[in-house]
C-alpha atoms as a PDB file:
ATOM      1  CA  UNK A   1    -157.746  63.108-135.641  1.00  0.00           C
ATOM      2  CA  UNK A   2    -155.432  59.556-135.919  1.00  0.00           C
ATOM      3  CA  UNK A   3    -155.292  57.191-133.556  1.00  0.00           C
ATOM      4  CA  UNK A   4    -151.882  56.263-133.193  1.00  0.00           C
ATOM      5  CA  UNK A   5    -150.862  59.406-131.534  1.00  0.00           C
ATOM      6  CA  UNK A   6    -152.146  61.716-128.314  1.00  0.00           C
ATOM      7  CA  UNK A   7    -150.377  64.281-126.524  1.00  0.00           C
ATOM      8  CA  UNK A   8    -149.778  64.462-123.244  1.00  0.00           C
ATOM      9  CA  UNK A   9    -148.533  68.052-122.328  1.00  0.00           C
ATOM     10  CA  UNK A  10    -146.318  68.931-124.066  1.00  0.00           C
ATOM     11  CA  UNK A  11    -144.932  64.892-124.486  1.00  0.00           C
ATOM     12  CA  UNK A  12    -146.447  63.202-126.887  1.00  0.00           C
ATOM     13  CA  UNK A  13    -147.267  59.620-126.977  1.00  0.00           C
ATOM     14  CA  UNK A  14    -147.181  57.099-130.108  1.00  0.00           C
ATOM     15  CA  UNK A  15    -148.774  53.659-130.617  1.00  0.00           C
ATOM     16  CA  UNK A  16    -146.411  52.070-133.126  1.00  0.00           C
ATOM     17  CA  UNK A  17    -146.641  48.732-134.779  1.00  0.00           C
ATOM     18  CA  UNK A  18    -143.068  47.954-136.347  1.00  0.00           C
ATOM     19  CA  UNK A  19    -141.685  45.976-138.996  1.00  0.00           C
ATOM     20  CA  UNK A  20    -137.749  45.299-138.335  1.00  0.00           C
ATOM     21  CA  UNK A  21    -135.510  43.791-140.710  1.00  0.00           C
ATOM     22  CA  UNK A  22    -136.952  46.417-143.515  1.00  0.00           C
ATOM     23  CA  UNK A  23    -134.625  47.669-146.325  1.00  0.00           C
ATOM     24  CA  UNK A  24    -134.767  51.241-144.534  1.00  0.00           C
ATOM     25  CA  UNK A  25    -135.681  53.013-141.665  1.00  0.00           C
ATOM     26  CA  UNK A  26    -139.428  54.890-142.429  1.00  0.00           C
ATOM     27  CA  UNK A  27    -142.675  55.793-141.324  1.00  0.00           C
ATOM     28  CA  UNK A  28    -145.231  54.187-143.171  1.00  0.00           C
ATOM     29  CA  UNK A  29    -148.612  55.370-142.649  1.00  0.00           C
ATOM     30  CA  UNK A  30    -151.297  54.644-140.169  1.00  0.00           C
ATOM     31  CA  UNK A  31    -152.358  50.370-139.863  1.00  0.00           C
ATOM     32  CA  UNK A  32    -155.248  49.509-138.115  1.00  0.00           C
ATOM     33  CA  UNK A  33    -154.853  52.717-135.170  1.00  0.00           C
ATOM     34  CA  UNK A  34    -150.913  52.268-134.865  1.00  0.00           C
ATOM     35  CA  UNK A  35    -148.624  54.259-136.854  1.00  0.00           C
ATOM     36  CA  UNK A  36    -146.412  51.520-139.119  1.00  0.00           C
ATOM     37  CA  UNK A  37    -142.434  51.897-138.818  1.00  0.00           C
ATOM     38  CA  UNK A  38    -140.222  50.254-140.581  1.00  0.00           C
ATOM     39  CA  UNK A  39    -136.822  49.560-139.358  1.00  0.00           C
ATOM     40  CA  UNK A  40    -133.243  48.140-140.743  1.00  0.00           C
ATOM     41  CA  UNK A  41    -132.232  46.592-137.348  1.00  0.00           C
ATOM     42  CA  UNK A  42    -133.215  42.647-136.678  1.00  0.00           C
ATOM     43  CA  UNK A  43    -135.385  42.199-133.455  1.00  0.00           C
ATOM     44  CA  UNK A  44    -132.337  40.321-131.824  1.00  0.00           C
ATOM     45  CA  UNK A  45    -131.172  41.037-128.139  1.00  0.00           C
ATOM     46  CA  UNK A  46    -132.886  44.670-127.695  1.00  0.00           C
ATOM     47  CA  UNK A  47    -131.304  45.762-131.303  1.00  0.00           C
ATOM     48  CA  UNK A  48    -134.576  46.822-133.136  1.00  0.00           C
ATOM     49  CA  UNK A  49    -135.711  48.642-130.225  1.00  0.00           C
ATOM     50  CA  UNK A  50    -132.695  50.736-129.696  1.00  0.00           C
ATOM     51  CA  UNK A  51    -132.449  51.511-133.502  1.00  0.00           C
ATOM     52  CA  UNK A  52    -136.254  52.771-133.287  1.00  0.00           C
ATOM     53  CA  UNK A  53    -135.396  55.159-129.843  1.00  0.00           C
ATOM     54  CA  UNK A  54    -132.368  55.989-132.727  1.00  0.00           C
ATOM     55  CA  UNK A  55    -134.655  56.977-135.765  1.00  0.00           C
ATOM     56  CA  UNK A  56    -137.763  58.475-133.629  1.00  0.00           C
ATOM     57  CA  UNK A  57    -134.837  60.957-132.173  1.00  0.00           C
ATOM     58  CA  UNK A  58    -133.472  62.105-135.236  1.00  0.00           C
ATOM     59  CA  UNK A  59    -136.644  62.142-136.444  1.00  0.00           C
ATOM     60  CA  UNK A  60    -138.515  64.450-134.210  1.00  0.00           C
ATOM     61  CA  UNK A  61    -135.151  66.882-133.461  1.00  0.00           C
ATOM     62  CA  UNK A  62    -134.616  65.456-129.659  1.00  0.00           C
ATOM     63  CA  UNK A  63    -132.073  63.847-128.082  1.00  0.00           C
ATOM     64  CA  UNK A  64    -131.930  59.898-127.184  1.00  0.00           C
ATOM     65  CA  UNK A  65    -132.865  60.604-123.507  1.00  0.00           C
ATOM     66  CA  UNK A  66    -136.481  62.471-124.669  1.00  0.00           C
ATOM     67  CA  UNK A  67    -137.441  59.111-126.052  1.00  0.00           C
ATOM     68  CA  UNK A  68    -139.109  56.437-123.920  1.00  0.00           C
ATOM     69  CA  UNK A  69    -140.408  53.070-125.115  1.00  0.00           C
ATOM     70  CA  UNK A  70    -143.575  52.649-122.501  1.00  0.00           C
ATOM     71  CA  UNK A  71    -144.781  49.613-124.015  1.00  0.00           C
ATOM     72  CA  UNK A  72    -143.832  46.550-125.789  1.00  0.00           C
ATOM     73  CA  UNK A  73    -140.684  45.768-125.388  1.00  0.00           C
ATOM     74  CA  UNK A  74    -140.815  42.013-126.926  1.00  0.00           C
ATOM     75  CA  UNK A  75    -143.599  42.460-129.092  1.00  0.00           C
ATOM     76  CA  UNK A  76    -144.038  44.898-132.662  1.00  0.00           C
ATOM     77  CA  UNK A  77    -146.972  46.609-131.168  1.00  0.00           C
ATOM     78  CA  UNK A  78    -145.365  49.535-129.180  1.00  0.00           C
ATOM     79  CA  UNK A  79    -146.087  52.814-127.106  1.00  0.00           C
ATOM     80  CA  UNK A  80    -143.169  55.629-126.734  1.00  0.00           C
ATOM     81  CA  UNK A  81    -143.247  58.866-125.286  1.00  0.00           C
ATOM     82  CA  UNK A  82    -141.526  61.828-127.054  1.00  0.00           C
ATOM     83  CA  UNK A  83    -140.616  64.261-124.451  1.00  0.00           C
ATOM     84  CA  UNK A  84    -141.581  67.905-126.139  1.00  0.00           C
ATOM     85  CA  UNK A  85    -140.677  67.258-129.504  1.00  0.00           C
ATOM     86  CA  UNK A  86    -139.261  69.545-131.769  1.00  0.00           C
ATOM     87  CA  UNK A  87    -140.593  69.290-135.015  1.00  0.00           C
ATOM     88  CA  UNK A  88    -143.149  66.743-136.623  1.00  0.00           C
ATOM     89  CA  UNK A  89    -141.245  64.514-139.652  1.00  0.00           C
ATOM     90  CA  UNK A  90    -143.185  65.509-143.155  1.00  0.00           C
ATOM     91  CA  UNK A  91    -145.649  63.217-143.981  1.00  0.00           C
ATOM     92  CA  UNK A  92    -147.178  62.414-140.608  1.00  0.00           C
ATOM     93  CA  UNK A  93    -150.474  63.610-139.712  1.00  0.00           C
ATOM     94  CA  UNK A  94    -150.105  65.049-136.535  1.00  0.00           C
ATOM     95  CA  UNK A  95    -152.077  67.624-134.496  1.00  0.00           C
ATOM     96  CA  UNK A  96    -149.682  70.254-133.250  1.00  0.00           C
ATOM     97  CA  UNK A  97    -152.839  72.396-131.612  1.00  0.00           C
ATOM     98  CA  UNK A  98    -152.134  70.924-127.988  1.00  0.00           C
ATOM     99  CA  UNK A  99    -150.107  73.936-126.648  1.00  0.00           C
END
């Protein structure tokens, strides 16, 4: 099992580290028990955390509203909680034998 996420009901709960000002929005693996994204958006006046509530929407199917940055709002380590998402982006390695 990783480390960066757990599951919480059916919410489940990241621990990002992310790298802003990247050439495109992606995940990029697992980095020392966070799970590295990369994002387009500069970490300038709340930008680069809006664009990451943005990408992890689209990228597990749920609307804006289902996605809550818990911690780190200044820093690149973060925590978010995806209310009940609906599918798991390719390439992630995450446990969907909670429910």
């Amino acid at each position: 099992m990783k480390d960066y996420f757990s599951w919480k009901g059916d919410d489940l709960i990241l621990n990002c580290r992310l790298q802003p000002k990247a050439s495109n929005d992606e995940f990029c693996g697992e980095h020392d028990g966070q799970l590295k994204i990369r994002i387009t958006a500069p970490p300038i006046d709340g930008k680069a955390n809006r664009h990451l509530v943005d990408f992890i929407a689209k990228a597990f199917d749920v609307s804006k509203s289902q996605v809550s940055l818990l911690k780190g709002k200044q820093g690149r380590s973060k925590k978010i909680k995806i209310k009940s998402p609906r599918k798991i982006p390719g390439g992630l390695a995450i446990s969907t034998g909670h429910r």
